[in-house]
PDB file of N, CA and C in Angstrom:
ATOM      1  N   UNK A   1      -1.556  14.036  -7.209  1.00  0.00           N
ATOM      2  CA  UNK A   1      -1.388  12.783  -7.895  1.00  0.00           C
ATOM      3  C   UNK A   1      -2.699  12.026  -7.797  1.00  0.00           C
ATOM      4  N   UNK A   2      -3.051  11.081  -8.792  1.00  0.00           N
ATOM      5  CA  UNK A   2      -4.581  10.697  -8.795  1.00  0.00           C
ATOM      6  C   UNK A   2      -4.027   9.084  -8.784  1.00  0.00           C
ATOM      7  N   UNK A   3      -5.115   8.498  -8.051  1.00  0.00           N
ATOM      8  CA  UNK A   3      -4.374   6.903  -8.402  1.00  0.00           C
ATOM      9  C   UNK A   3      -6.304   6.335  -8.486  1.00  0.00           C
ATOM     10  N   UNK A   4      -5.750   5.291  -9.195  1.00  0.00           N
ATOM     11  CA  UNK A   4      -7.329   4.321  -9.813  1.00  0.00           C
ATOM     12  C   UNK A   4      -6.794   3.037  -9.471  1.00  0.00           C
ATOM     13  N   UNK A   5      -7.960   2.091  -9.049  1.00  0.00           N
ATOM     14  CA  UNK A   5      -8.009   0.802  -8.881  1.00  0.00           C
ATOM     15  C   UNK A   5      -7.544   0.425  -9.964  1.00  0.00           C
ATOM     16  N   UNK A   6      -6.447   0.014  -9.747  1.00  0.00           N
ATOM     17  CA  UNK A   6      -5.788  -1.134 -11.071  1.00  0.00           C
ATOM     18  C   UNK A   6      -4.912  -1.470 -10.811  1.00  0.00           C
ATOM     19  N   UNK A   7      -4.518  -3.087 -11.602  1.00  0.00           N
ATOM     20  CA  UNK A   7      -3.656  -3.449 -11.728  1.00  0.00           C
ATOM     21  C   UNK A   7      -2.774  -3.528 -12.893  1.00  0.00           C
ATOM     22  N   UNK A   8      -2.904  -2.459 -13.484  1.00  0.00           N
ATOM     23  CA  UNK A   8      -1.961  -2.095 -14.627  1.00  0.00           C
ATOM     24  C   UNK A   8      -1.134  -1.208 -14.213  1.00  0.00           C
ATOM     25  N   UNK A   9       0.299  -1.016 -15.032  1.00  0.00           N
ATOM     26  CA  UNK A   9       0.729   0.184 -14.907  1.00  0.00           C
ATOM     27  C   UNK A   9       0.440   1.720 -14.834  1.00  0.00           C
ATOM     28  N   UNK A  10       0.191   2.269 -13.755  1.00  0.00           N
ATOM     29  CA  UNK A  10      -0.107   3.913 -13.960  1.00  0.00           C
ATOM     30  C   UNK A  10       1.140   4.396 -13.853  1.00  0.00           C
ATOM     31  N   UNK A  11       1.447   5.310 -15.162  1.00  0.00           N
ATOM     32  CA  UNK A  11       2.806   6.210 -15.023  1.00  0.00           C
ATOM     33  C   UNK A  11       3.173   7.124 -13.924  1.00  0.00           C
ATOM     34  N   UNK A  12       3.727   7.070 -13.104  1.00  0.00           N
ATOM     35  CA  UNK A  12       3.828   7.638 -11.719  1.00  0.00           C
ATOM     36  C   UNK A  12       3.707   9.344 -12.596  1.00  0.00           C
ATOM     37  N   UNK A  13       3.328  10.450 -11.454  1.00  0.00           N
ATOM     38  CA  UNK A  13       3.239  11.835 -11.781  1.00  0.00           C
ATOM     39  C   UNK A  13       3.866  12.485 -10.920  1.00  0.00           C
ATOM     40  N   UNK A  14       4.677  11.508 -10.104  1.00  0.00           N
ATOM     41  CA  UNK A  14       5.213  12.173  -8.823  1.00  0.00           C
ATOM     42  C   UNK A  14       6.991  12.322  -9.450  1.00  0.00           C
ATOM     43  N   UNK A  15       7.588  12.098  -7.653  1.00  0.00           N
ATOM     44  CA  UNK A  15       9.186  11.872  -7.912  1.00  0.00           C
ATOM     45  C   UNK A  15       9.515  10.677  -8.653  1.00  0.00           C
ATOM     46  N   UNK A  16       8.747   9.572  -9.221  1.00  0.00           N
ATOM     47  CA  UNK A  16       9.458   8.861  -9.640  1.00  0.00           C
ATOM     48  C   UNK A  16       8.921   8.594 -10.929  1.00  0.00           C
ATOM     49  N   UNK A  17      10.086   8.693 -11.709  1.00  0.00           N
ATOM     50  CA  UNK A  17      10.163   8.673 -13.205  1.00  0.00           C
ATOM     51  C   UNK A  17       9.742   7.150 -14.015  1.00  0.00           C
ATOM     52  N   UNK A  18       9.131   6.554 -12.943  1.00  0.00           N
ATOM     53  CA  UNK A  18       8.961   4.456 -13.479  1.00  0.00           C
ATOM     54  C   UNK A  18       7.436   4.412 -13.441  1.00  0.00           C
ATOM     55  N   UNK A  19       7.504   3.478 -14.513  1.00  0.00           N
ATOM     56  CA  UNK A  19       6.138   2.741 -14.358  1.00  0.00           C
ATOM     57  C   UNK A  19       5.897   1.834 -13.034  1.00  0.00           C
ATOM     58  N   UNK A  20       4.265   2.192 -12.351  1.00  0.00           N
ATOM     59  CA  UNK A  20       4.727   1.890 -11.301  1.00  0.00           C
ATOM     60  C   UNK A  20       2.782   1.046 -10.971  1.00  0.00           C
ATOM     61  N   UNK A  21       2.412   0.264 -10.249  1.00  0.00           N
ATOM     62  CA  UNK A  21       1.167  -0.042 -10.219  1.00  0.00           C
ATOM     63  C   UNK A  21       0.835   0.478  -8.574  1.00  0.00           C
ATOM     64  N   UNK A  22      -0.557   0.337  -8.625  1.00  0.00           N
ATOM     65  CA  UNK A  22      -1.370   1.390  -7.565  1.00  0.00           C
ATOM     66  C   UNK A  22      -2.059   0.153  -6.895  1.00  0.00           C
ATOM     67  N   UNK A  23      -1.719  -0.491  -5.959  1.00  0.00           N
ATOM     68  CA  UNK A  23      -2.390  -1.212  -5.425  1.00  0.00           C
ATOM     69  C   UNK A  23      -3.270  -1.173  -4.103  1.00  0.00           C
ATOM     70  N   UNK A  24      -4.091  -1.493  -3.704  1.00  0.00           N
ATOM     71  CA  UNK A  24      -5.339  -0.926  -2.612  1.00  0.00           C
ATOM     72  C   UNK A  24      -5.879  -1.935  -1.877  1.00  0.00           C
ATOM     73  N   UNK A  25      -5.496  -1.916  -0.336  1.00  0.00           N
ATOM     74  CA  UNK A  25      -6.044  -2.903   0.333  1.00  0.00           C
ATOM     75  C   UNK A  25      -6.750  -2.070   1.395  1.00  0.00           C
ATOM     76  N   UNK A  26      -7.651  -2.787   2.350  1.00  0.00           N
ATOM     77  CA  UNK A  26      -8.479  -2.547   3.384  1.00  0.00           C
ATOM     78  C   UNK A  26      -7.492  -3.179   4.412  1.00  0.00           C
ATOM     79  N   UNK A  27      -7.104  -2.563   5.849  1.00  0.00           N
ATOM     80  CA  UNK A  27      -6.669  -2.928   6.840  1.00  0.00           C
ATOM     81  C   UNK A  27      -7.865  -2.371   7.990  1.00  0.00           C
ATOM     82  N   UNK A  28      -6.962  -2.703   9.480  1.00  0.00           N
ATOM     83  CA  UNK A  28      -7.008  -2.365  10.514  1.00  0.00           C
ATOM     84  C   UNK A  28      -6.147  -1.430  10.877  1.00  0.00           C
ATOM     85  N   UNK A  29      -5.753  -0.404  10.661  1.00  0.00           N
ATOM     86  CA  UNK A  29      -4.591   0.559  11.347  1.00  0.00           C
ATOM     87  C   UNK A  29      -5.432   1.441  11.467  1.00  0.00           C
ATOM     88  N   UNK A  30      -5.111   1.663  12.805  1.00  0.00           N
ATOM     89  CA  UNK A  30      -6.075   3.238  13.802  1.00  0.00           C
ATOM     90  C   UNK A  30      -5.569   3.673  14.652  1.00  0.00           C
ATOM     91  N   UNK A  31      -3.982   3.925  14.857  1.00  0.00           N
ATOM     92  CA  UNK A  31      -3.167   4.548  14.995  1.00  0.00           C
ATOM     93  C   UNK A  31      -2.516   5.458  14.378  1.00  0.00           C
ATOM     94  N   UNK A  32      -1.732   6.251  15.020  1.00  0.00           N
ATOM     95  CA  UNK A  32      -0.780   6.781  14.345  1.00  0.00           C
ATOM     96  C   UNK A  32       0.399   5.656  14.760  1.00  0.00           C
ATOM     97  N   UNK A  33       0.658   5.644  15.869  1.00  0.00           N
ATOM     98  CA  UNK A  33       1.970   4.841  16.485  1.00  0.00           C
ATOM     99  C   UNK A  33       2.123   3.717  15.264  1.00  0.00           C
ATOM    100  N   UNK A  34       0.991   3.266  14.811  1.00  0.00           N
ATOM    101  CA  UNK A  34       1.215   2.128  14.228  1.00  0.00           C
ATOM    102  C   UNK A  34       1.484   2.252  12.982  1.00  0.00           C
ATOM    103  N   UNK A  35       1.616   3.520  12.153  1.00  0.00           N
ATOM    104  CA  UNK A  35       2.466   4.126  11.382  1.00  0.00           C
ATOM    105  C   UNK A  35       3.807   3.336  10.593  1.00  0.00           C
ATOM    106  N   UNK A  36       4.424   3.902  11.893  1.00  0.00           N
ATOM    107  CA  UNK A  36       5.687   3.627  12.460  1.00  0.00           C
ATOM    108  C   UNK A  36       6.358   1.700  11.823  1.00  0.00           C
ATOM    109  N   UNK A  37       5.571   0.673  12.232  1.00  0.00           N
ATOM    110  CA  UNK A  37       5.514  -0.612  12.590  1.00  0.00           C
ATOM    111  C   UNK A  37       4.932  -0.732  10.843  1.00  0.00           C
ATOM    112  N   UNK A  38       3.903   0.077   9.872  1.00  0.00           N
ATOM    113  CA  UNK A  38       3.768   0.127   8.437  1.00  0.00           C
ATOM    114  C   UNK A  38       5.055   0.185   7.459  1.00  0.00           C
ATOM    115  N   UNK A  39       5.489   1.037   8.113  1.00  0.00           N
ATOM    116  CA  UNK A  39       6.653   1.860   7.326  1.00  0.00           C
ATOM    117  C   UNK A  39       7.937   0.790   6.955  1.00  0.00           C
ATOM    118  N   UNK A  40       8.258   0.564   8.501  1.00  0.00           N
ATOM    119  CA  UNK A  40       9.550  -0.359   8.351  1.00  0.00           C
ATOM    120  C   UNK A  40       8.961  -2.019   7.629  1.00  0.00           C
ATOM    121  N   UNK A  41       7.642  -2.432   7.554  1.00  0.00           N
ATOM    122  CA  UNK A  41       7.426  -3.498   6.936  1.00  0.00           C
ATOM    123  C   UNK A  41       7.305  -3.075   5.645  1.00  0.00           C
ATOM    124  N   UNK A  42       6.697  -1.977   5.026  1.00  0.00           N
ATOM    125  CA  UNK A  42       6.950  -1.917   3.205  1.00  0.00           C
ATOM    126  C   UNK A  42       8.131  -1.569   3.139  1.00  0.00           C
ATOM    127  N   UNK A  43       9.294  -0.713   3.907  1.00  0.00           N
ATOM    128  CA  UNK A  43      10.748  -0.685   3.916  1.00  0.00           C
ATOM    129  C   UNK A  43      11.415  -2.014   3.324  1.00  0.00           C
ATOM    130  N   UNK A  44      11.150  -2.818   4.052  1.00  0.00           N
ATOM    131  CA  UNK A  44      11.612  -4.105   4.329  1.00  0.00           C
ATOM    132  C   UNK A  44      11.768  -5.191   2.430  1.00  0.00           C
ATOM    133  N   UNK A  45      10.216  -4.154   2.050  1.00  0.00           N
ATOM    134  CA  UNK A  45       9.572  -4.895   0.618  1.00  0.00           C
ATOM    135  C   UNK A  45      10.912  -4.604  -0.198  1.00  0.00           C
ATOM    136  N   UNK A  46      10.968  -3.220   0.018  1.00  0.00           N
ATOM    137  CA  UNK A  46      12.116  -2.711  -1.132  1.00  0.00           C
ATOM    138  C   UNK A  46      11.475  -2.466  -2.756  1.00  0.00           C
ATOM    139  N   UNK A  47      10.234  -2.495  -3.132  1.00  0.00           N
ATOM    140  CA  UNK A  47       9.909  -2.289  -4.306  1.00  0.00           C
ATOM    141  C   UNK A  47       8.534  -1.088  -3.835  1.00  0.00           C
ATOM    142  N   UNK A  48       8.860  -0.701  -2.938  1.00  0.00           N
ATOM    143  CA  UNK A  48       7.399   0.452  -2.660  1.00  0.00           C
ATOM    144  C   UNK A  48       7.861   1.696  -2.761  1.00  0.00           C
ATOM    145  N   UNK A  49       7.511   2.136  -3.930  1.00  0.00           N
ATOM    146  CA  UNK A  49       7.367   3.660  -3.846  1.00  0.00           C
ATOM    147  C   UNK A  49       7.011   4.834  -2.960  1.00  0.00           C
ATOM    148  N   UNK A  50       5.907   4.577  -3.149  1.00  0.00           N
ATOM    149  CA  UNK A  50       5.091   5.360  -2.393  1.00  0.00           C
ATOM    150  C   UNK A  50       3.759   4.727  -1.020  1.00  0.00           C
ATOM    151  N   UNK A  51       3.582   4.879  -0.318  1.00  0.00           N
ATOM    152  CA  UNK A  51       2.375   4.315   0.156  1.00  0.00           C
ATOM    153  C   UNK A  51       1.487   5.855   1.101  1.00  0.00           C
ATOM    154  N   UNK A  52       0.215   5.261   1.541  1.00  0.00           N
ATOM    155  CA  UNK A  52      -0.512   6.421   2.439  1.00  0.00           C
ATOM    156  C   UNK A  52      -1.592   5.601   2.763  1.00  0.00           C
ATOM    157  N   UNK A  53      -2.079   5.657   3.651  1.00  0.00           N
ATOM    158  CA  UNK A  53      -3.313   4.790   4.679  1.00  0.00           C
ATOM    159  C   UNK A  53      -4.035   6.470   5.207  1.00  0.00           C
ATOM    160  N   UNK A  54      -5.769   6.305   4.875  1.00  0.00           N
ATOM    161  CA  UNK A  54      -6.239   7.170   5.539  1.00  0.00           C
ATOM    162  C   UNK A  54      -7.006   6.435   6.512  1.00  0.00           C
ATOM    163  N   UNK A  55      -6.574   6.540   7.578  1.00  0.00           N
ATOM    164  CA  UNK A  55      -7.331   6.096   8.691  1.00  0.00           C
ATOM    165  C   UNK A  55      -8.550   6.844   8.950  1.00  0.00           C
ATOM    166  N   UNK A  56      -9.030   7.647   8.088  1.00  0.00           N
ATOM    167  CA  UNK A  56     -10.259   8.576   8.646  1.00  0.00           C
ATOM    168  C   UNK A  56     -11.580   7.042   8.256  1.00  0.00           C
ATOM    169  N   UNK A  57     -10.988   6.312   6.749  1.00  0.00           N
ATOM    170  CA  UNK A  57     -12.066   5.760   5.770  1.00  0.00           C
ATOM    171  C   UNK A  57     -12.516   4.333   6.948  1.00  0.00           C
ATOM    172  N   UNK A  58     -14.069   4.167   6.842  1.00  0.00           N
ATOM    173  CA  UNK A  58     -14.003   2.766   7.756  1.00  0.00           C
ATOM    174  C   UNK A  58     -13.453   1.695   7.379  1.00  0.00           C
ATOM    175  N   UNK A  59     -12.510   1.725   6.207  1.00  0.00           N
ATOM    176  CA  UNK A  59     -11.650   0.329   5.792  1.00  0.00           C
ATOM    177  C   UNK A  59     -10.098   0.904   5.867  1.00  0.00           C
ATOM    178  N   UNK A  60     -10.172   1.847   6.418  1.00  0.00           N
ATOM    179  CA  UNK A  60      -8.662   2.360   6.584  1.00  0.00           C
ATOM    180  C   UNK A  60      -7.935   1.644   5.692  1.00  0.00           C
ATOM    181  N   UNK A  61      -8.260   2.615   4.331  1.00  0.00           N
ATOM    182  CA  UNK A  61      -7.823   1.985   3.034  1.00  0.00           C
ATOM    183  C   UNK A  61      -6.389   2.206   2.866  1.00  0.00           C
ATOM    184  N   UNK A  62      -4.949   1.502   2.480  1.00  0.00           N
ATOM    185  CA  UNK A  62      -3.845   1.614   2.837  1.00  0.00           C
ATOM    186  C   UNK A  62      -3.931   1.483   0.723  1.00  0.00           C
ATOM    187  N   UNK A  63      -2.445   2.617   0.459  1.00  0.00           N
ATOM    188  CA  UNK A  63      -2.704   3.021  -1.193  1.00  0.00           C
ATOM    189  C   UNK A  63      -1.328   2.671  -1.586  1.00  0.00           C
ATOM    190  N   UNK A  64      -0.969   1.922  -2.076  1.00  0.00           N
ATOM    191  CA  UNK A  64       0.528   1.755  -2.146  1.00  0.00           C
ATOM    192  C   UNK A  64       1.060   1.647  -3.737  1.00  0.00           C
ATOM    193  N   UNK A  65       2.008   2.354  -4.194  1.00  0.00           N
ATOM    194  CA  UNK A  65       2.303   2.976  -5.836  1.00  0.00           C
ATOM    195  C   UNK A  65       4.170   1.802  -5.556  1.00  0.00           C
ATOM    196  N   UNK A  66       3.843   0.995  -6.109  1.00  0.00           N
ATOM    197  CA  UNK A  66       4.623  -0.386  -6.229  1.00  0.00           C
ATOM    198  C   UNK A  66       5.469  -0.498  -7.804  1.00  0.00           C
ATOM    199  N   UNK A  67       6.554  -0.822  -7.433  1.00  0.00           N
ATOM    200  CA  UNK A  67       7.568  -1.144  -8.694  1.00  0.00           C
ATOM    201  C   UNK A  67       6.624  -2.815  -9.309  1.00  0.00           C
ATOM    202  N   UNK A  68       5.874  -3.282  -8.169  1.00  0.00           N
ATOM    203  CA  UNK A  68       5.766  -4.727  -8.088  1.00  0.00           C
ATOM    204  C   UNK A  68       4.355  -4.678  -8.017  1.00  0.00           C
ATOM    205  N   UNK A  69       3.709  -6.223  -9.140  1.00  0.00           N
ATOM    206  CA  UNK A  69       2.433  -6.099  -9.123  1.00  0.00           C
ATOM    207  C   UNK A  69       2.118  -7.325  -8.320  1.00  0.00           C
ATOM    208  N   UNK A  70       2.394  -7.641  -6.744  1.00  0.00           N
ATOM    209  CA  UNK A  70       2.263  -8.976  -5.719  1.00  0.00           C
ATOM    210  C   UNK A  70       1.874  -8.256  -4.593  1.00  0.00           C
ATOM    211  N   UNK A  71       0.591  -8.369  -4.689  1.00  0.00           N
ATOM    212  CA  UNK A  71      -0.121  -7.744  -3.388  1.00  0.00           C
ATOM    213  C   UNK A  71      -0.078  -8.602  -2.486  1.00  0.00           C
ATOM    214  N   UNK A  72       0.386 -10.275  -2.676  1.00  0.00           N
ATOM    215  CA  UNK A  72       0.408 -10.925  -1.530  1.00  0.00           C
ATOM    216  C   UNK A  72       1.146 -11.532  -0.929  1.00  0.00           C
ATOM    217  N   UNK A  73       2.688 -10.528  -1.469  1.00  0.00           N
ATOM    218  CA  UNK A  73       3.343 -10.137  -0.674  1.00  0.00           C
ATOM    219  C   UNK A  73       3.380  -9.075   0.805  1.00  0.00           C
ATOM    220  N   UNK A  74       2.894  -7.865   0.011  1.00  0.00           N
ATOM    221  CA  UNK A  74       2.267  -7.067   0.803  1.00  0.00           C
ATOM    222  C   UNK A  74       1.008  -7.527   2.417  1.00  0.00           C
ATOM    223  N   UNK A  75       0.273  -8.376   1.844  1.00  0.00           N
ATOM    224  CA  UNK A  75      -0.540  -9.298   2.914  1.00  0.00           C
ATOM    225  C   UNK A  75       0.187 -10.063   3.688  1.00  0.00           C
ATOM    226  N   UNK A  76       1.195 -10.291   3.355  1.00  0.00           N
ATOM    227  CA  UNK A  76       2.104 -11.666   4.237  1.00  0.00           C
ATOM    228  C   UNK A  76       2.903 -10.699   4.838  1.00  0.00           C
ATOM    229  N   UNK A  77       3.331  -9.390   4.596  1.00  0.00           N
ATOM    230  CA  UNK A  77       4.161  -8.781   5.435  1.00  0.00           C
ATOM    231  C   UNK A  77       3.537  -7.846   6.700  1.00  0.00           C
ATOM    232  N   UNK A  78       2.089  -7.497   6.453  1.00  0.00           N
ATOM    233  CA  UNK A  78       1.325  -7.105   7.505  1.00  0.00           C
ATOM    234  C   UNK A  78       0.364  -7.667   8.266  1.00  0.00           C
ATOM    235  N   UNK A  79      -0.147  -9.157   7.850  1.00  0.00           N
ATOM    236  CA  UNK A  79      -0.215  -9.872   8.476  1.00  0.00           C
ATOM    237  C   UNK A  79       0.661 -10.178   9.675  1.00  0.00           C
ATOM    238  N   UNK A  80       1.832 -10.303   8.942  1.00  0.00           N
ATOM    239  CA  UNK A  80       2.868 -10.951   9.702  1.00  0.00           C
ATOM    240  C   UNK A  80       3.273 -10.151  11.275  1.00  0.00           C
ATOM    241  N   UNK A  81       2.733  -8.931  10.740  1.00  0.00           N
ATOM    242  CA  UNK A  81       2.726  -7.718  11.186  1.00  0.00           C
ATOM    243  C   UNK A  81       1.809  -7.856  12.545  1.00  0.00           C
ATOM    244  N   UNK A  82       0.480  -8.238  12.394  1.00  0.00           N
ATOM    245  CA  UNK A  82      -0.768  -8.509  13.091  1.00  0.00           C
ATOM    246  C   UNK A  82      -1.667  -7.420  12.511  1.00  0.00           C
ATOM    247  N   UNK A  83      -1.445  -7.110  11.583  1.00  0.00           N
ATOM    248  CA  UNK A  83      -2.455  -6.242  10.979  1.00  0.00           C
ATOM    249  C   UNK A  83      -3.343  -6.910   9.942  1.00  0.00           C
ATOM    250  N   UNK A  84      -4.548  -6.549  10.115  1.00  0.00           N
ATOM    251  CA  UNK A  84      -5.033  -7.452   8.800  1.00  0.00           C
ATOM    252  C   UNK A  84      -5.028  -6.632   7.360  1.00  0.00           C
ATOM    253  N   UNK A  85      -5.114  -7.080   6.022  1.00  0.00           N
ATOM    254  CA  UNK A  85      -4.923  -6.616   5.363  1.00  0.00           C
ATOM    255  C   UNK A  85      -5.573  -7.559   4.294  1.00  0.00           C
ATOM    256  N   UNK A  86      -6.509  -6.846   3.684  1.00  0.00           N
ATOM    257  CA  UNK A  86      -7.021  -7.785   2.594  1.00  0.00           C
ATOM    258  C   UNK A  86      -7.138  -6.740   0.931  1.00  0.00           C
ATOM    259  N   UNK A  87      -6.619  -7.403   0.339  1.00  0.00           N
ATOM    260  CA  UNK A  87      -6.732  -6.871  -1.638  1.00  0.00           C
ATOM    261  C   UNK A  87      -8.478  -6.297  -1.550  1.00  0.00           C
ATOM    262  N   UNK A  88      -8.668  -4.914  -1.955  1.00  0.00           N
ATOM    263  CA  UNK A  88      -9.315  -4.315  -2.298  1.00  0.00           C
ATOM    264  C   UNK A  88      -8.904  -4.264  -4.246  1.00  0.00           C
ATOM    265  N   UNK A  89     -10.308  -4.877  -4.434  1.00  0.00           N
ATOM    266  CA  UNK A  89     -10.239  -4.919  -6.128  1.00  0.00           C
ATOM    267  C   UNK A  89     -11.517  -4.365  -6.703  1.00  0.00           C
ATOM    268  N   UNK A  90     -11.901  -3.588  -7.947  1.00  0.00           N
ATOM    269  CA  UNK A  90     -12.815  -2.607  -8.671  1.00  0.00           C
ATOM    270  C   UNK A  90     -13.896  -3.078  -8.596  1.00  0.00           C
TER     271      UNK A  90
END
């Protein structure tokens, strides 16, 4: 699956059959454990498809394929979290 900086609809190519947007922020997560503590906060969103964080990148870029185009929602829930999280834009 290929995802591009945008905030338009990209037609998902995966399991899900919806138009869906690709949104991209820079965090702090350098764990795995802290995984875990990601998961149940975009759980929580209820409009996240898909997400994946490569912790290898030095912005441990977090990739999230969203029913919803409110990334700052997403910021207020990992913040909230103690993670920082800031909108990566093109």
């Amino acid at each position: 699956m290929s995802f591009y900086l945008s905030k338009e609809p990209v037609m998902a190519t995966s399991k899900y059959e919806e138009a869906a947007y690709v949104l991209v922020f820079k965090t702090n997560v350098e764990y795995k454990k802290d995984l875990k503590v990601i998961e149940l906060c975009l759980s929580e969103l209820g409009d996240i498809n898909d997400w994946h964080i490569d912790r290898e990148d030095v912005d441990k870029v977090l990739r999230i394929e969203s029913s919803s185009d409110d990334p700052e929602k997403i910021i207020k829930a990992l913040t909230k979290a103690g993670y920082l999280c800031e909108e990566l834009t093109n």
